[in-house]
C-alpha atoms as a PDB file:
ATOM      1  CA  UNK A   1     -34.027  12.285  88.135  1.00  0.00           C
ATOM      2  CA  UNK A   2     -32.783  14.428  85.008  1.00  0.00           C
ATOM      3  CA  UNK A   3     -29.327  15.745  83.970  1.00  0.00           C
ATOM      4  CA  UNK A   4     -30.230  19.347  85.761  1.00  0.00           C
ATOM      5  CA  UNK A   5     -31.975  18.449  88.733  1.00  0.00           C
ATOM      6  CA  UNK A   6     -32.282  21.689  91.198  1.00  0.00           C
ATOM      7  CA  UNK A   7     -30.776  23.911  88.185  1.00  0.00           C
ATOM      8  CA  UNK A   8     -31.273  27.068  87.179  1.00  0.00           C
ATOM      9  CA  UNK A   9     -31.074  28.921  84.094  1.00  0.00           C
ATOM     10  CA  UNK A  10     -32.095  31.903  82.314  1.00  0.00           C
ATOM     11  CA  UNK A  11     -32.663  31.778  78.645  1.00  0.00           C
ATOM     12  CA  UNK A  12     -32.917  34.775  76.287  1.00  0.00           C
ATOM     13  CA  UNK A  13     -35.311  34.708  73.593  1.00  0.00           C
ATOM     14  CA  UNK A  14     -37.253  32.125  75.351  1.00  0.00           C
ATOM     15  CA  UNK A  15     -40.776  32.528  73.634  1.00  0.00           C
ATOM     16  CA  UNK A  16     -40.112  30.747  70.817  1.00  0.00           C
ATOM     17  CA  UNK A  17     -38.309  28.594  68.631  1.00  0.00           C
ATOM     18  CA  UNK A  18     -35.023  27.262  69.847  1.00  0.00           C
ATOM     19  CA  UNK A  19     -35.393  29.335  72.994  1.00  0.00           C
ATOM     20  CA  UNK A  20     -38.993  27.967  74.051  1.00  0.00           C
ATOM     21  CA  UNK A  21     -37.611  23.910  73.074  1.00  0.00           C
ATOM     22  CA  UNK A  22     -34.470  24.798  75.438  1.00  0.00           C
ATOM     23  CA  UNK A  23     -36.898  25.865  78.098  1.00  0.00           C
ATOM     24  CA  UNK A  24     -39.155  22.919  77.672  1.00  0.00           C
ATOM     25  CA  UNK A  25     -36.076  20.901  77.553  1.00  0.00           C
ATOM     26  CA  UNK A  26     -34.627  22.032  80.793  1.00  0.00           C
ATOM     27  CA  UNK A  27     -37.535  21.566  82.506  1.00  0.00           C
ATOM     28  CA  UNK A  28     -38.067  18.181  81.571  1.00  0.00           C
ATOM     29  CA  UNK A  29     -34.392  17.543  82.831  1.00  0.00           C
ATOM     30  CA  UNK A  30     -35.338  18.455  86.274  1.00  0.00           C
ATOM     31  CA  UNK A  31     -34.347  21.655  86.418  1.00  0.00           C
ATOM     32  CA  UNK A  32     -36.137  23.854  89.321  1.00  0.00           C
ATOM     33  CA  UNK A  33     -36.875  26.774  87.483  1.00  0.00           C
ATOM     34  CA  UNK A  34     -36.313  29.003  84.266  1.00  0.00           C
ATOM     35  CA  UNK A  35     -36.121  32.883  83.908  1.00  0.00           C
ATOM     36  CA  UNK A  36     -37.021  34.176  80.463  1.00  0.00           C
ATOM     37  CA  UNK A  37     -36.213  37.669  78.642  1.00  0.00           C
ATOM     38  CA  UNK A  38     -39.347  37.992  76.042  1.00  0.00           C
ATOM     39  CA  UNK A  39     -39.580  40.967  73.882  1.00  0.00           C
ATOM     40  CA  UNK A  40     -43.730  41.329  74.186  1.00  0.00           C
ATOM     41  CA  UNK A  41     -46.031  40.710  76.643  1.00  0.00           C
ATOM     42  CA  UNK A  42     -48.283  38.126  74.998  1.00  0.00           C
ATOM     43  CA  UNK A  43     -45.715  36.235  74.493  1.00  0.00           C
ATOM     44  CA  UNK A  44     -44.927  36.481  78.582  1.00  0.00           C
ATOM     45  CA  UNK A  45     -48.638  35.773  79.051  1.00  0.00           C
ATOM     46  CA  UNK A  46     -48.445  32.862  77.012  1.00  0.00           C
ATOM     47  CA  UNK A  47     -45.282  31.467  78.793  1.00  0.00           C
ATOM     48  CA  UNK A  48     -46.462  31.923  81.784  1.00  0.00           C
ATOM     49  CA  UNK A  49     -49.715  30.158  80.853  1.00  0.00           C
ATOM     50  CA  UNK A  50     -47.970  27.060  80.085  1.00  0.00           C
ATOM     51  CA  UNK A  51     -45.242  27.116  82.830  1.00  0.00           C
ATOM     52  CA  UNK A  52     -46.830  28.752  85.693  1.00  0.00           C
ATOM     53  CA  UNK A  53     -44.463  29.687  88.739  1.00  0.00           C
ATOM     54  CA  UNK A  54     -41.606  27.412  87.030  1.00  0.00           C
ATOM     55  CA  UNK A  55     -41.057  29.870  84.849  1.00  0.00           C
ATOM     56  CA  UNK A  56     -39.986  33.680  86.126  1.00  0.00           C
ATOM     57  CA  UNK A  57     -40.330  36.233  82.875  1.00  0.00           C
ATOM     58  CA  UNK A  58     -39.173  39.328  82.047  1.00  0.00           C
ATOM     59  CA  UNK A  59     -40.445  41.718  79.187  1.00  0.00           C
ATOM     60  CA  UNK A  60     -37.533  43.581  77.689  1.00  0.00           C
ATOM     61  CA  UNK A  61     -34.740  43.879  74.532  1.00  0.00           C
ATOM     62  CA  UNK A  62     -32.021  42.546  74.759  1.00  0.00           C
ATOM     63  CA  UNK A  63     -29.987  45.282  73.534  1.00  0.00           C
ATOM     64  CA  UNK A  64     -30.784  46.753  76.783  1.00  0.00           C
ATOM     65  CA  UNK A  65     -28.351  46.815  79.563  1.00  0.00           C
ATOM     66  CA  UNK A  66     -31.403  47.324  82.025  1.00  0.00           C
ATOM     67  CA  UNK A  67     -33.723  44.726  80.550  1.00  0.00           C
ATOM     68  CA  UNK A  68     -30.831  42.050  80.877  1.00  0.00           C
ATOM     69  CA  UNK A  69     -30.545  43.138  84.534  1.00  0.00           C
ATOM     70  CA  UNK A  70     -33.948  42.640  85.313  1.00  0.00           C
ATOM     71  CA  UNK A  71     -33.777  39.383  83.675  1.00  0.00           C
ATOM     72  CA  UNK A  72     -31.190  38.517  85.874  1.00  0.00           C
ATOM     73  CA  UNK A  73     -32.649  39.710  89.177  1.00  0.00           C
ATOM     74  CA  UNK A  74     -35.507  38.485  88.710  1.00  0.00           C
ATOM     75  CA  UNK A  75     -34.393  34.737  88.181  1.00  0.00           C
ATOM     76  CA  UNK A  76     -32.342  35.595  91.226  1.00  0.00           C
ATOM     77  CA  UNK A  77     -35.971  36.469  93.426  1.00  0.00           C
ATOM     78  CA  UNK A  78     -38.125  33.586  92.072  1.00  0.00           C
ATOM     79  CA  UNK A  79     -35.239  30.679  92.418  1.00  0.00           C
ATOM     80  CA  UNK A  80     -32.536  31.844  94.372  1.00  0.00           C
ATOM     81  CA  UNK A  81     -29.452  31.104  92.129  1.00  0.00           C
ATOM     82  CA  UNK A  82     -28.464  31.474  88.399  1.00  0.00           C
ATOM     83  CA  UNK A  83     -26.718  27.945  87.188  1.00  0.00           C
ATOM     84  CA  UNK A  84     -26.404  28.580  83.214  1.00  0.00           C
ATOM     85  CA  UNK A  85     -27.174  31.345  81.010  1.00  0.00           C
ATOM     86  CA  UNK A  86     -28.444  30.356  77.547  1.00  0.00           C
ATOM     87  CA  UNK A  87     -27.777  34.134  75.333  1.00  0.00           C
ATOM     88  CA  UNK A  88     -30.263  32.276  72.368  1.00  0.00           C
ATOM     89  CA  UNK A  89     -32.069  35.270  71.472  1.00  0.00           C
ATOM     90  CA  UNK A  90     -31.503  36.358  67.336  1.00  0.00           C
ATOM     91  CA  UNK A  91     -32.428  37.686  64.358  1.00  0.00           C
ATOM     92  CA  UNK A  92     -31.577  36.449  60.694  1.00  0.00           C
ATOM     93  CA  UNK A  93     -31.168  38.775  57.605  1.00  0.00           C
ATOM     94  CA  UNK A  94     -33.366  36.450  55.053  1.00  0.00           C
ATOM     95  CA  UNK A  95     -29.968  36.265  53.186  1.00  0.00           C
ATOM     96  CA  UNK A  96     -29.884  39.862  52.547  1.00  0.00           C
ATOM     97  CA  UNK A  97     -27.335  39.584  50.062  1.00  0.00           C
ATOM     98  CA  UNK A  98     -25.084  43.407  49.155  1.00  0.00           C
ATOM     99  CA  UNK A  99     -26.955  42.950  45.887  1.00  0.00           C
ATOM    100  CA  UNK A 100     -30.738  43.064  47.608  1.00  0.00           C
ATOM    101  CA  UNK A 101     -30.085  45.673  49.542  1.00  0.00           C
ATOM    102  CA  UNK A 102     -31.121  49.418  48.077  1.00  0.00           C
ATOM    103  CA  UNK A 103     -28.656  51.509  49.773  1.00  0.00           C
ATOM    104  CA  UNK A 104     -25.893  51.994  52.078  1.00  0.00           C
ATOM    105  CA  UNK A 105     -28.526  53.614  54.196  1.00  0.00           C
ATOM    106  CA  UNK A 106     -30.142  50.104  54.411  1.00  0.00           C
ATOM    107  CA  UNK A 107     -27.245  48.322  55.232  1.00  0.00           C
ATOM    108  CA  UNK A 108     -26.350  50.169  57.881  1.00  0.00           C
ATOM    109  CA  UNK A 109     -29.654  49.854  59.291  1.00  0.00           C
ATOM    110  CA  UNK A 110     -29.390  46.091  58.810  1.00  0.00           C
ATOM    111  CA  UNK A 111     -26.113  45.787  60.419  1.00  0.00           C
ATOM    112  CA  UNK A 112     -27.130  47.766  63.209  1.00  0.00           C
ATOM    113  CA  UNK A 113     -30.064  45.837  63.674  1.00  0.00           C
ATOM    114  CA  UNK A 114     -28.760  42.336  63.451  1.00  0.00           C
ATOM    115  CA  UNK A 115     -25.167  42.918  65.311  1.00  0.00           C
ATOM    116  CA  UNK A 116     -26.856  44.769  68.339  1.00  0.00           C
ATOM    117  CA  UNK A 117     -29.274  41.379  68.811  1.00  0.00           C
ATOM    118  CA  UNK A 118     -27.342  38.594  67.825  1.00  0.00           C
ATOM    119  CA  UNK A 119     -23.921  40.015  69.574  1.00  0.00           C
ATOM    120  CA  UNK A 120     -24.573  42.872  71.852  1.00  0.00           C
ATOM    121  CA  UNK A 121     -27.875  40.766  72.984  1.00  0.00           C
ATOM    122  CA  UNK A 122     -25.320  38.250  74.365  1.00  0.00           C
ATOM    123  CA  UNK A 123     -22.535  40.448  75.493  1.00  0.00           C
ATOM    124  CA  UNK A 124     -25.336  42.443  77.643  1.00  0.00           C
ATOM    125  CA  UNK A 125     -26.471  39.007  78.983  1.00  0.00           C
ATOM    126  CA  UNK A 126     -23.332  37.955  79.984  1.00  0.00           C
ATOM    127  CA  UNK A 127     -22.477  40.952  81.595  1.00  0.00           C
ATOM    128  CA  UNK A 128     -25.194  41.101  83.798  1.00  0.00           C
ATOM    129  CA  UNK A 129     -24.876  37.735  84.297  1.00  0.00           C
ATOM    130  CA  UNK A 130     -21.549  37.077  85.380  1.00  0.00           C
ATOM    131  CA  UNK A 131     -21.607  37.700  88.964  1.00  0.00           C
ATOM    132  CA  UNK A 132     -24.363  35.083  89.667  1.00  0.00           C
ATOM    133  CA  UNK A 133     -22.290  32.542  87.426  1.00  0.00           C
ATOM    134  CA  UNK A 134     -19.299  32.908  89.704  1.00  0.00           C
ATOM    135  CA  UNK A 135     -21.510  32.577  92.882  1.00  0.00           C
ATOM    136  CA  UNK A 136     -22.362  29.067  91.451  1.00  0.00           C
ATOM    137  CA  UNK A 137     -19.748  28.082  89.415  1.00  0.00           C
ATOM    138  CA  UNK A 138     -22.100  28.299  86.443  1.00  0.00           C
ATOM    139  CA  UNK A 139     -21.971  28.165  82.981  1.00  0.00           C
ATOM    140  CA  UNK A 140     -23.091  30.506  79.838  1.00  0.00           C
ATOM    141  CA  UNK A 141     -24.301  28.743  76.306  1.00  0.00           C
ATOM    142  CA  UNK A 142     -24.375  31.013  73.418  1.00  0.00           C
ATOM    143  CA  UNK A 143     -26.552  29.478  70.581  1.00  0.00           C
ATOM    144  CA  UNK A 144     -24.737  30.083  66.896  1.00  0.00           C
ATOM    145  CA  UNK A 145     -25.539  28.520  63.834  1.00  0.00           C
ATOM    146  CA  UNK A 146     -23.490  26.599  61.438  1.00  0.00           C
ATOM    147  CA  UNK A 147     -23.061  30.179  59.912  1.00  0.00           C
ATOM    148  CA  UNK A 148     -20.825  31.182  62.847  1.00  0.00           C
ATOM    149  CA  UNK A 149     -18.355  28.809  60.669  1.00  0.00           C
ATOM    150  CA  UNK A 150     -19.455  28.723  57.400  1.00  0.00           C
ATOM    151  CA  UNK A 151     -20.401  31.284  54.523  1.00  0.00           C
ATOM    152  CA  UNK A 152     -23.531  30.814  53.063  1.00  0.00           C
ATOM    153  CA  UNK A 153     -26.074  30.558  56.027  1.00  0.00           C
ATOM    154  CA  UNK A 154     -27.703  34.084  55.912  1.00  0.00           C
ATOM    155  CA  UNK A 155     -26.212  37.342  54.206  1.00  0.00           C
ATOM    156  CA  UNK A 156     -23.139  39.153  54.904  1.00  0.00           C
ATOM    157  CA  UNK A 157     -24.659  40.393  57.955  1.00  0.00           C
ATOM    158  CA  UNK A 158     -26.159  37.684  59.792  1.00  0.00           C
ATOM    159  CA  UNK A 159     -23.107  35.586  58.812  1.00  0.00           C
ATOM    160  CA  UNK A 160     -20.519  38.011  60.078  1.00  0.00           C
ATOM    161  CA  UNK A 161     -22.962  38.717  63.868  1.00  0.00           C
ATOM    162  CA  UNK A 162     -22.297  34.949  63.809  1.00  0.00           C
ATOM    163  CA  UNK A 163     -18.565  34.621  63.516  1.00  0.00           C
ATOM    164  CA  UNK A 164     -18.476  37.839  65.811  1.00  0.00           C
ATOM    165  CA  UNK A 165     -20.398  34.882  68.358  1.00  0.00           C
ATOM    166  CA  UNK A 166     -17.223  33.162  67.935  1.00  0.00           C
ATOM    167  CA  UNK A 167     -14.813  35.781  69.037  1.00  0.00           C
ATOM    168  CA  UNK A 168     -17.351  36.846  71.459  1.00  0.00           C
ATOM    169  CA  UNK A 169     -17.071  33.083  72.917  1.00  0.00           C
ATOM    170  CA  UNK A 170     -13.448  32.515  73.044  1.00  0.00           C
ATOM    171  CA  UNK A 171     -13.015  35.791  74.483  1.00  0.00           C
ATOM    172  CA  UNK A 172     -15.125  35.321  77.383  1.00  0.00           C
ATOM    173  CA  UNK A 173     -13.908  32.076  77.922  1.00  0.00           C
ATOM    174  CA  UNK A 174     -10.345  33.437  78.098  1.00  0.00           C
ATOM    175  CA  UNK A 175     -11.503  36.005  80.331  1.00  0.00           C
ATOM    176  CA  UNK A 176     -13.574  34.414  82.650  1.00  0.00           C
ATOM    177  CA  UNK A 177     -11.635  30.830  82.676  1.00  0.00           C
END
């Protein structure tokens, strides 16, 4: 018996770091399966390698509406329901402070970067999740980092994708209370 016996979630960014531990994790709480949005195919191969059938991948970006979908439907196919969505997946800045970058040109393209992964990535996957939630009463998890609260935890970027996670949080939670 574990804390998520017969559960189901779906976990972006699930190929490695926190994302592959909160897969291994569920699992080992009993839960009956895991879909996972992966951004290459090795890394899908590889998953799949060590999960088998418990495990129900997608290959896609997050910052696409489509790929999320997929993700979605095709948890749906291989266990039926969708119990918790985990938006984990996210990229850091390598505290790109104003003063490393060269150019406005390159900050842009930072920002860009970083805010459509770490908040679009989790607005997409809670949009296309949603439905599936209500059907089951479900629940989404948004993984932060202590920079969602505090300066000093990446750049100005990363730092203010994070605190966007915040708003982005309370938000939904308002909304879909």
């Amino acid at each position: 018996m574990g804390w998520l016996d017969d559960d189901v979630a779906l976990v972006t960014g699930a190929s490695s770091g926190i994302g592959l531990a909160l897969v291994r994790r569920f699992l080992a709480e009993g839960a009956r399966g895991i879909g996972a949005l992966v951004r290459s195919a090795s890394a899908a191969d590889a998953m799949r390698a060590e999960f088998g059938d418990r495990v129900a991948v997608t290959v896609g970006d997050v910052r696409s509406d489509e790929a999320n979908a997929e993700a979605v439907a095709t948890t749906l196919a291989a266990f039926g329901k969708l119990d918790t969505l985990v938006a984990n997946a996210g990229v850091w800045d390598y505290v790109a402070s104003l003063r490393r970058l060269t150019d406005g040109k390159q900050l842009a393209q930072t920002y860009r970067e970083i805010f459509d992964i770490n908040v679009l990535g989790y607005l997409l996957a809670a949009y296309a999740a949603a439905p599936a939630l209500r059907e089951t009463r479900g629940s989404m998890i948004f993984t932060l980092s202590n920079a969602a609260f505090y300066a000093g935890g990446g750049g100005p970027t990363y730092v203010a994708s994070k605190h966007a996670g915040v708003g982005l949080v309370r938000q939904l939670a308002y909304e879909l209370a």
